[in-house]
PDB file of N, CA and C in Angstrom:
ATOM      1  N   UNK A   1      47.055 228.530-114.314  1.00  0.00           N
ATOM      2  CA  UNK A   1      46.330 228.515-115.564  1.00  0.00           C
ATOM      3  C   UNK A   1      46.867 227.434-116.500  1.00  0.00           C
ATOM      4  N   UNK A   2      48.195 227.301-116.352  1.00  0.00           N
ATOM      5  CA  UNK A   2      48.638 226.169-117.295  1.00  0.00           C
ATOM      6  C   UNK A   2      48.401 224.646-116.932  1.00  0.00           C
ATOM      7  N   UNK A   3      47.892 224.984-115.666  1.00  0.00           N
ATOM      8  CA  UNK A   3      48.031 223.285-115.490  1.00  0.00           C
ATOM      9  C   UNK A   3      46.924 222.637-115.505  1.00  0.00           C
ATOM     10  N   UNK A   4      45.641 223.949-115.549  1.00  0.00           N
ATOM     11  CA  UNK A   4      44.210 223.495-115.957  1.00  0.00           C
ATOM     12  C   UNK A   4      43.947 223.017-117.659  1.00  0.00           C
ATOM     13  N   UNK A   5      45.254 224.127-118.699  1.00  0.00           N
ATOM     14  CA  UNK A   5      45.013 223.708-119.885  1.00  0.00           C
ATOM     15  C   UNK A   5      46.136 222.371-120.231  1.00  0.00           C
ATOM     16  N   UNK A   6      46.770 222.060-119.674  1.00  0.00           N
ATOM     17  CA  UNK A   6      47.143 220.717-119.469  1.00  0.00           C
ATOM     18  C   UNK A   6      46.674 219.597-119.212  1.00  0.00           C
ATOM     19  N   UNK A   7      45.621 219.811-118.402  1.00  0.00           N
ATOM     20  CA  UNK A   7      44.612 218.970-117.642  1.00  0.00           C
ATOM     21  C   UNK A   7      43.490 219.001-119.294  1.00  0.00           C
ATOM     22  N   UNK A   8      43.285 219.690-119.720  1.00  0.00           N
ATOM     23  CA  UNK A   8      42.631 219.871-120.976  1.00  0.00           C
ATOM     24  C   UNK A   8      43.047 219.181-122.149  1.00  0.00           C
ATOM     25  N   UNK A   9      43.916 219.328-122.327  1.00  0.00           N
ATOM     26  CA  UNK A   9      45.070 218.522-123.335  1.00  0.00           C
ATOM     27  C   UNK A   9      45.129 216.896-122.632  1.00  0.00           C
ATOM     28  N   UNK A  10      45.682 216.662-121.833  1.00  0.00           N
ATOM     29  CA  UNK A  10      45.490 215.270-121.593  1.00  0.00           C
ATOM     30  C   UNK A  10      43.713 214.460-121.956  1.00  0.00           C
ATOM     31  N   UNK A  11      42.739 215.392-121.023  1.00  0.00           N
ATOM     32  CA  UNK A  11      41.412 215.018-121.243  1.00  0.00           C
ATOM     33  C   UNK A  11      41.672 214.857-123.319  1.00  0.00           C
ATOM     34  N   UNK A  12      41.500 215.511-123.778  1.00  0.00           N
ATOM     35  CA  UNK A  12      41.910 215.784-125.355  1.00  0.00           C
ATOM     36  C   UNK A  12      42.148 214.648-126.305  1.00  0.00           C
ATOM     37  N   UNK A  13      44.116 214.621-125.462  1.00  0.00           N
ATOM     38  CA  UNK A  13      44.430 213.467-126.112  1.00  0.00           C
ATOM     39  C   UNK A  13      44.055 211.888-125.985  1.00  0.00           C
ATOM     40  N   UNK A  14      43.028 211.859-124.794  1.00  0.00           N
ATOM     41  CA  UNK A  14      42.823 210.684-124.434  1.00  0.00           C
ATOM     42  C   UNK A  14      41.326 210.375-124.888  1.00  0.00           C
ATOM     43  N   UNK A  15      40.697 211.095-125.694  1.00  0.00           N
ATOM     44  CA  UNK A  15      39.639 210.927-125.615  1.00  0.00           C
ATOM     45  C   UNK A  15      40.191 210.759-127.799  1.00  0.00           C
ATOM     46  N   UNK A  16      41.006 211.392-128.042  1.00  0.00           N
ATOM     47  CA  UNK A  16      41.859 211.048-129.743  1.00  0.00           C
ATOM     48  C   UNK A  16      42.341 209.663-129.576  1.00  0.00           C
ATOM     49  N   UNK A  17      42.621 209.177-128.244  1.00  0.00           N
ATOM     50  CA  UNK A  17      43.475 207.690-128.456  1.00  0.00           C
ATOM     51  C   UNK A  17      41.937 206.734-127.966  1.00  0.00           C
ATOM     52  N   UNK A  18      41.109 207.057-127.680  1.00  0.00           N
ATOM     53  CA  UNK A  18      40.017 206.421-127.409  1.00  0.00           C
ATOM     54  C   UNK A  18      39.629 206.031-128.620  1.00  0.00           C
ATOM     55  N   UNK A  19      39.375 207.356-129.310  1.00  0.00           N
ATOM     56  CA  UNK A  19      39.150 206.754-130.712  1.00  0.00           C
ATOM     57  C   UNK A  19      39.552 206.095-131.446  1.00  0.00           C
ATOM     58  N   UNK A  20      41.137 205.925-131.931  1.00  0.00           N
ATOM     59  CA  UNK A  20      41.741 205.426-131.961  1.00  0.00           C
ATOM     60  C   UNK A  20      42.926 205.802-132.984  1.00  0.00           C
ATOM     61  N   UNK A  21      42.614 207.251-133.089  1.00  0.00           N
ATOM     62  CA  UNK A  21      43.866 208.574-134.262  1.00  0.00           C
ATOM     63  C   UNK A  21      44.920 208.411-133.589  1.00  0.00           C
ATOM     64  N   UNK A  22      45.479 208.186-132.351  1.00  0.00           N
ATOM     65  CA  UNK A  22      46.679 208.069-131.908  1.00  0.00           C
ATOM     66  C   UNK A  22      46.635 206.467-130.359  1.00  0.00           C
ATOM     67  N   UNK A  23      47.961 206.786-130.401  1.00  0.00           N
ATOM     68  CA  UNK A  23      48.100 205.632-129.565  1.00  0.00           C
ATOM     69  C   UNK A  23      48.372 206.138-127.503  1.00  0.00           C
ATOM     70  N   UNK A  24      47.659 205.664-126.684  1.00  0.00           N
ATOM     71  CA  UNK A  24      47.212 206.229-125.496  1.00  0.00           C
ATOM     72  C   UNK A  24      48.570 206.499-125.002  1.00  0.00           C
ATOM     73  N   UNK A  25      49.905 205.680-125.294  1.00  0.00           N
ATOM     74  CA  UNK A  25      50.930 206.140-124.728  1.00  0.00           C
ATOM     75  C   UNK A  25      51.438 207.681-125.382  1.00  0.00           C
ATOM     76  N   UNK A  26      50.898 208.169-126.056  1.00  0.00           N
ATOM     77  CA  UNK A  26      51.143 209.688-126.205  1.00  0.00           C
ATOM     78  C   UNK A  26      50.342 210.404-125.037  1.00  0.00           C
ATOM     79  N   UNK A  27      49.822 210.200-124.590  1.00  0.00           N
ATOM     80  CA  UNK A  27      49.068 211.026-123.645  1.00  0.00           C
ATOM     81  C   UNK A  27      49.875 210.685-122.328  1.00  0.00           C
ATOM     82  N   UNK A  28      50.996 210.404-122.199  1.00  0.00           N
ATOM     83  CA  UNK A  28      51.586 210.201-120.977  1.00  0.00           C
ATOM     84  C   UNK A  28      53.134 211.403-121.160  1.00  0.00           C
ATOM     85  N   UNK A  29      52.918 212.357-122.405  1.00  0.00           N
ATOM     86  CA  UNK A  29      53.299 213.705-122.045  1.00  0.00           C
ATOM     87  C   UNK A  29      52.594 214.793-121.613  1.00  0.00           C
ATOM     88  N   UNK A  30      51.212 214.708-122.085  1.00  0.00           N
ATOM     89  CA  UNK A  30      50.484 215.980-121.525  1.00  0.00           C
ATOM     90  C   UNK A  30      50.611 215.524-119.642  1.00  0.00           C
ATOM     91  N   UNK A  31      50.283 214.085-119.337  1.00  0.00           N
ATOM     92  CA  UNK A  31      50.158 213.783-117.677  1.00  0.00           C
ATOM     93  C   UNK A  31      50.989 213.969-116.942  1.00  0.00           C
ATOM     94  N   UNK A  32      52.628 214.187-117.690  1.00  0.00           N
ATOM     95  CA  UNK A  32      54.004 214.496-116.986  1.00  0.00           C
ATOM     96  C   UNK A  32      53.479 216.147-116.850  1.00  0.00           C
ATOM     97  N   UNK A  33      53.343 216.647-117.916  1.00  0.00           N
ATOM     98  CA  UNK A  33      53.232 218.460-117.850  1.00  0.00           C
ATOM     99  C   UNK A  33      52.197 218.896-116.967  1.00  0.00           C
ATOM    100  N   UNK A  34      50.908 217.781-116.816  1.00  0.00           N
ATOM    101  CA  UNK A  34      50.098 218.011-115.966  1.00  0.00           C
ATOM    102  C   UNK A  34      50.482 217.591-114.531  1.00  0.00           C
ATOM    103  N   UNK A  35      51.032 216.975-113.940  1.00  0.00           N
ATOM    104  CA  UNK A  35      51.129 216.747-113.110  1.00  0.00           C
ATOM    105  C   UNK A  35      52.867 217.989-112.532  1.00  0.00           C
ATOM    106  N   UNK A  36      53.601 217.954-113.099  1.00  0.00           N
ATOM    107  CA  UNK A  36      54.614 218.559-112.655  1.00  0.00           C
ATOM    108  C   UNK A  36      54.045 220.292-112.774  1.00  0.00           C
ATOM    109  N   UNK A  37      52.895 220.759-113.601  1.00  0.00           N
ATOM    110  CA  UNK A  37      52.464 222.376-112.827  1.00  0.00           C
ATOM    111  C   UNK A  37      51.954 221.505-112.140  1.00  0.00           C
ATOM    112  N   UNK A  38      50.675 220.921-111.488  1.00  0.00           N
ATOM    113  CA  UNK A  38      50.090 221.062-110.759  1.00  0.00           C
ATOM    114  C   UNK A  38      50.517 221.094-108.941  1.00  0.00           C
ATOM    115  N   UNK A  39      51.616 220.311-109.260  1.00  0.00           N
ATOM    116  CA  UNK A  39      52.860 220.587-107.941  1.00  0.00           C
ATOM    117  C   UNK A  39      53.320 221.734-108.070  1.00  0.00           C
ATOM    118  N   UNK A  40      53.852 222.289-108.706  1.00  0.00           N
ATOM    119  CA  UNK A  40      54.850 223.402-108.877  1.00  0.00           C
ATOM    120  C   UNK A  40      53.714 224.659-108.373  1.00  0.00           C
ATOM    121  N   UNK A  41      52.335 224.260-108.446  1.00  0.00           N
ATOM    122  CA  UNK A  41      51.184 225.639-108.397  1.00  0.00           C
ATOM    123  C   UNK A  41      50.292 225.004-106.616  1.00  0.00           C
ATOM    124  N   UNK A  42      51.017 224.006-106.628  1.00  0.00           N
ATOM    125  CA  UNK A  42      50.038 223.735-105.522  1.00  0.00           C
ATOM    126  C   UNK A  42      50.683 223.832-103.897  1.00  0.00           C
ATOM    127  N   UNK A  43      50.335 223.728-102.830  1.00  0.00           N
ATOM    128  CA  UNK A  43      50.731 224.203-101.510  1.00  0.00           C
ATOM    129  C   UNK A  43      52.000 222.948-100.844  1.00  0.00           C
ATOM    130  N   UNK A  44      52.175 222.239-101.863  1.00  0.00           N
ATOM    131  CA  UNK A  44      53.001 221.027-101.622  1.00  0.00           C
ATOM    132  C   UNK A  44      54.062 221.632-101.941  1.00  0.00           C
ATOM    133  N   UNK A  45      54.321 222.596-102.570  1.00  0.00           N
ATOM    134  CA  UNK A  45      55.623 223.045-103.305  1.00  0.00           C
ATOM    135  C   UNK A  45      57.102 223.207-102.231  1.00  0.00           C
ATOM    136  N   UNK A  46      56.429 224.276-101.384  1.00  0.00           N
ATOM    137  CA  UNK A  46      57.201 224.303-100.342  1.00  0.00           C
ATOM    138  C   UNK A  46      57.503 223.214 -99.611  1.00  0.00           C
ATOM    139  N   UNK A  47      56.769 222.356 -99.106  1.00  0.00           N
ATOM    140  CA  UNK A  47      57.004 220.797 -98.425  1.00  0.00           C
ATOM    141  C   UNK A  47      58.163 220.570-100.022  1.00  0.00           C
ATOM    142  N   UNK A  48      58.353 220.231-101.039  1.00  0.00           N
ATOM    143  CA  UNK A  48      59.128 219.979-101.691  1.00  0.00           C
ATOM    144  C   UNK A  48      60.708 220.239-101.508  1.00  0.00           C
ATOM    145  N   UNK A  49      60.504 221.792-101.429  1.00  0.00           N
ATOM    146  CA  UNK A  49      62.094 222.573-101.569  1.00  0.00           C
ATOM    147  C   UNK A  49      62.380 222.322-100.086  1.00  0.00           C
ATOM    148  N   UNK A  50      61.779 222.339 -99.199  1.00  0.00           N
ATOM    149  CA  UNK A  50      62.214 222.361 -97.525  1.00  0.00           C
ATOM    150  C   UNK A  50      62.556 220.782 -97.795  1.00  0.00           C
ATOM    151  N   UNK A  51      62.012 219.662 -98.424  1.00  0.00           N
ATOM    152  CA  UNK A  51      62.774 218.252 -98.456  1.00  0.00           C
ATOM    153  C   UNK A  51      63.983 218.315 -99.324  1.00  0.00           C
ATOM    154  N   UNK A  52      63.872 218.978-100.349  1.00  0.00           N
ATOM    155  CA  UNK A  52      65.404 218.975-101.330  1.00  0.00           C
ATOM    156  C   UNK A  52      66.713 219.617-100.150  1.00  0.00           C
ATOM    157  N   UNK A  53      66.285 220.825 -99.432  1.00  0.00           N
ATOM    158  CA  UNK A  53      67.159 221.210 -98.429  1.00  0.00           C
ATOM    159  C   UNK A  53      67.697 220.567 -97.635  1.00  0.00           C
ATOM    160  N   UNK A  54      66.914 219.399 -97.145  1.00  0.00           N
ATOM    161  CA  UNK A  54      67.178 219.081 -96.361  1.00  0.00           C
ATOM    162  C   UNK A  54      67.860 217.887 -96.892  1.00  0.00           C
ATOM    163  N   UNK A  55      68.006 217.536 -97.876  1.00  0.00           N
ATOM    164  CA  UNK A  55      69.011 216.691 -98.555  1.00  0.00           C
ATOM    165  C   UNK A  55      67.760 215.002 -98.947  1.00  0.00           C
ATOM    166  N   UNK A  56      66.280 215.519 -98.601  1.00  0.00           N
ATOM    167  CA  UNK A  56      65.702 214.274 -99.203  1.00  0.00           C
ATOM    168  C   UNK A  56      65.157 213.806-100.055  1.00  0.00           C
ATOM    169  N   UNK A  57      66.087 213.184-100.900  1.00  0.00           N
ATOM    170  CA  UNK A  57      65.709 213.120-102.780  1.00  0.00           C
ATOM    171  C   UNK A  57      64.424 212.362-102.914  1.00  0.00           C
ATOM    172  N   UNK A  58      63.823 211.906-102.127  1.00  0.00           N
ATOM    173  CA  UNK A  58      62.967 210.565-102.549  1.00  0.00           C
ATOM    174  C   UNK A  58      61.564 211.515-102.164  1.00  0.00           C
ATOM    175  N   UNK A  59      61.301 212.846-102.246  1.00  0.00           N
ATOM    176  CA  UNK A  59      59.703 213.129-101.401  1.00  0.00           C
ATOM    177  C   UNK A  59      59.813 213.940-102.767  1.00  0.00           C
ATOM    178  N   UNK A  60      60.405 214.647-103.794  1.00  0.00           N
ATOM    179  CA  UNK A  60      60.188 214.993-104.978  1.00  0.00           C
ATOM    180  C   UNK A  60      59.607 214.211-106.062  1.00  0.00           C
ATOM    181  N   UNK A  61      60.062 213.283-106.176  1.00  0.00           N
ATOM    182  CA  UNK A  61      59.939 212.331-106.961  1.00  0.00           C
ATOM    183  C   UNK A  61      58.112 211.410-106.601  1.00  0.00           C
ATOM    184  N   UNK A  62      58.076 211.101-105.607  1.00  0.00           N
ATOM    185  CA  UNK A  62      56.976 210.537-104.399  1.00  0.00           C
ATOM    186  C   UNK A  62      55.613 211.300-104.775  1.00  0.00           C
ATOM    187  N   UNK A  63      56.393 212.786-104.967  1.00  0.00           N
ATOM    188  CA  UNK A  63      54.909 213.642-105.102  1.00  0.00           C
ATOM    189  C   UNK A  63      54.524 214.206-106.452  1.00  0.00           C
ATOM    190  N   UNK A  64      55.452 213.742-107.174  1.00  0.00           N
ATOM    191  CA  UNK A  64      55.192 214.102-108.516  1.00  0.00           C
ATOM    192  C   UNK A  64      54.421 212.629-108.920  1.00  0.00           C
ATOM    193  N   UNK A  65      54.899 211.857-108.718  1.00  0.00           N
ATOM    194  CA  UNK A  65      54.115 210.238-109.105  1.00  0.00           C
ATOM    195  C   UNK A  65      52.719 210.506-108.789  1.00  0.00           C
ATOM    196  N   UNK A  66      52.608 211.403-107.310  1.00  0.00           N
ATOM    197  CA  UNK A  66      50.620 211.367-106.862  1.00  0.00           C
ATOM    198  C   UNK A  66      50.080 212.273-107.996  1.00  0.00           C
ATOM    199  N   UNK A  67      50.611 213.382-107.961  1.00  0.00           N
ATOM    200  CA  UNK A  67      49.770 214.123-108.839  1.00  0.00           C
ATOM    201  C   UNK A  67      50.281 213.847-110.435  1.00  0.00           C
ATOM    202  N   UNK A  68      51.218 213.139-111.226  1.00  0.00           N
ATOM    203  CA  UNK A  68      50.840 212.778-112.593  1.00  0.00           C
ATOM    204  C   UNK A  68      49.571 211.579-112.249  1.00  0.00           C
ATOM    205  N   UNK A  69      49.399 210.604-110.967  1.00  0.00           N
ATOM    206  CA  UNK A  69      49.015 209.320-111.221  1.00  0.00           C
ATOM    207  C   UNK A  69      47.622 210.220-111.165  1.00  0.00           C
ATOM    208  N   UNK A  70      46.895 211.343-110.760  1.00  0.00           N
ATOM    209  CA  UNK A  70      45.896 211.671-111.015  1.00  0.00           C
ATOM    210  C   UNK A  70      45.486 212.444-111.956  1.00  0.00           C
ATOM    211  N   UNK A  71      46.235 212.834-112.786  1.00  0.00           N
ATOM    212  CA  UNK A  71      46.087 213.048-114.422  1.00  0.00           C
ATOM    213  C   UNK A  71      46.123 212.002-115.230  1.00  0.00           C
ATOM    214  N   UNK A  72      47.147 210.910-114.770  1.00  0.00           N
ATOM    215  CA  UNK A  72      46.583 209.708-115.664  1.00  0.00           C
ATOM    216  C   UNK A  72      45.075 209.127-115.406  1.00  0.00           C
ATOM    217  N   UNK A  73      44.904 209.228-114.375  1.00  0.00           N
ATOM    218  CA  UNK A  73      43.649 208.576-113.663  1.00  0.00           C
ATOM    219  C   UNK A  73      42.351 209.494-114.940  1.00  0.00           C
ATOM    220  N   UNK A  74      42.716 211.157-114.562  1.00  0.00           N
ATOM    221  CA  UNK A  74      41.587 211.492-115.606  1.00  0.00           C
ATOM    222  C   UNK A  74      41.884 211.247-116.995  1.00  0.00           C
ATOM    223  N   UNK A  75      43.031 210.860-117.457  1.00  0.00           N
ATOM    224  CA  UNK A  75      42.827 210.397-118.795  1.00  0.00           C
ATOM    225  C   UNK A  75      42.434 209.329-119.083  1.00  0.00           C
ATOM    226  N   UNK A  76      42.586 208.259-117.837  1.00  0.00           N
ATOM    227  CA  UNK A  76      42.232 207.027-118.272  1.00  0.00           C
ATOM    228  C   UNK A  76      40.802 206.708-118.316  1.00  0.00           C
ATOM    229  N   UNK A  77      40.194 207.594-117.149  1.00  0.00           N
ATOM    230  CA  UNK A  77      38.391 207.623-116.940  1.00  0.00           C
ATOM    231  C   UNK A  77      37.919 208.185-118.451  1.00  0.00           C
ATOM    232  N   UNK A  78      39.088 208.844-118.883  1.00  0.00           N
ATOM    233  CA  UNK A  78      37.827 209.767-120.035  1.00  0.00           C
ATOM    234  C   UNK A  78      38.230 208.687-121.053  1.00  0.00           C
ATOM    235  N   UNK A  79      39.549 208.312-121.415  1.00  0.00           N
ATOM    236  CA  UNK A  79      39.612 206.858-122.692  1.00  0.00           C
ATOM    237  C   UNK A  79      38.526 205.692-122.574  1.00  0.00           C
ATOM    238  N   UNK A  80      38.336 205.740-121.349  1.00  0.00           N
ATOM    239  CA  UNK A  80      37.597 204.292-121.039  1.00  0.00           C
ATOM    240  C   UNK A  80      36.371 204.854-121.733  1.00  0.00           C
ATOM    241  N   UNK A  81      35.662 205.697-121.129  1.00  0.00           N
ATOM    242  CA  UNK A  81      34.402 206.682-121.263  1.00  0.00           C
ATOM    243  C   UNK A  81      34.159 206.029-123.261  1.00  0.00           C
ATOM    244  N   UNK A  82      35.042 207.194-124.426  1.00  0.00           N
ATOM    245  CA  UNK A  82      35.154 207.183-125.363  1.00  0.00           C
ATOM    246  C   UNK A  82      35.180 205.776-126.098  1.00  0.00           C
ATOM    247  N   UNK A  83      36.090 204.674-124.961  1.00  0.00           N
ATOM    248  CA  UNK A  83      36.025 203.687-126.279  1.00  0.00           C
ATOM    249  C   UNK A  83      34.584 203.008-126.063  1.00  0.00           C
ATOM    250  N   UNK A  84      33.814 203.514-125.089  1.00  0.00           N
ATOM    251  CA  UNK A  84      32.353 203.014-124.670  1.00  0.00           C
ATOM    252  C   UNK A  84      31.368 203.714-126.217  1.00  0.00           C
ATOM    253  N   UNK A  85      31.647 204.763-126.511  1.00  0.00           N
ATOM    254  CA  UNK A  85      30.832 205.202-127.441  1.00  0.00           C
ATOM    255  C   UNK A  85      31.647 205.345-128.624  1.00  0.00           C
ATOM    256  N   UNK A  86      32.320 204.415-128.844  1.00  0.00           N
ATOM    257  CA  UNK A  86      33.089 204.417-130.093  1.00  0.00           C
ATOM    258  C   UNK A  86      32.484 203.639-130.943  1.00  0.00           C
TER     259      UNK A  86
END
């Protein structure tokens, strides 16, 4: 549930920096919070902790980059969107 209203909040703030009330690099905290539940809730989780076990630091990090880079992705589709009808 939190990582859908995260996903909400980013859409949010990016559509406030579209306008132009804030500046778009604020919206690259809601995409950290969005992206780190959406791992933490999703079936990758386990592939995560079975790589930390196994001592491999670099597949945590790897998979948090995919899923923030697709919360940035929807913030950036919806800024673009906004500064179109600005």
């Amino acid at each position: 549930m939190l990582g859908v209203i995260s996903k909400l909040v980013v859409v949010a703030m990016s559509i406030a920096a579209g306008l132009g009330a804030i500046s778009f690099w604020w919206v690259l905290i809601p995409v950290f919070f969005a992206g780190s539940l959406s791992l933490s809730n999703s079936h990758h989780y386990d592939s995560v902790m079975t790589a930390n076990r196994r001592g491999s630091l670099t597949f945590m990090p790897l998979m948090l980059l995919i899923y923030c880079g697709g919360a940035l992705a929807l913030g950036g589709v919806s800024f673009w969107i906004t500064t179109w009808f600005r």
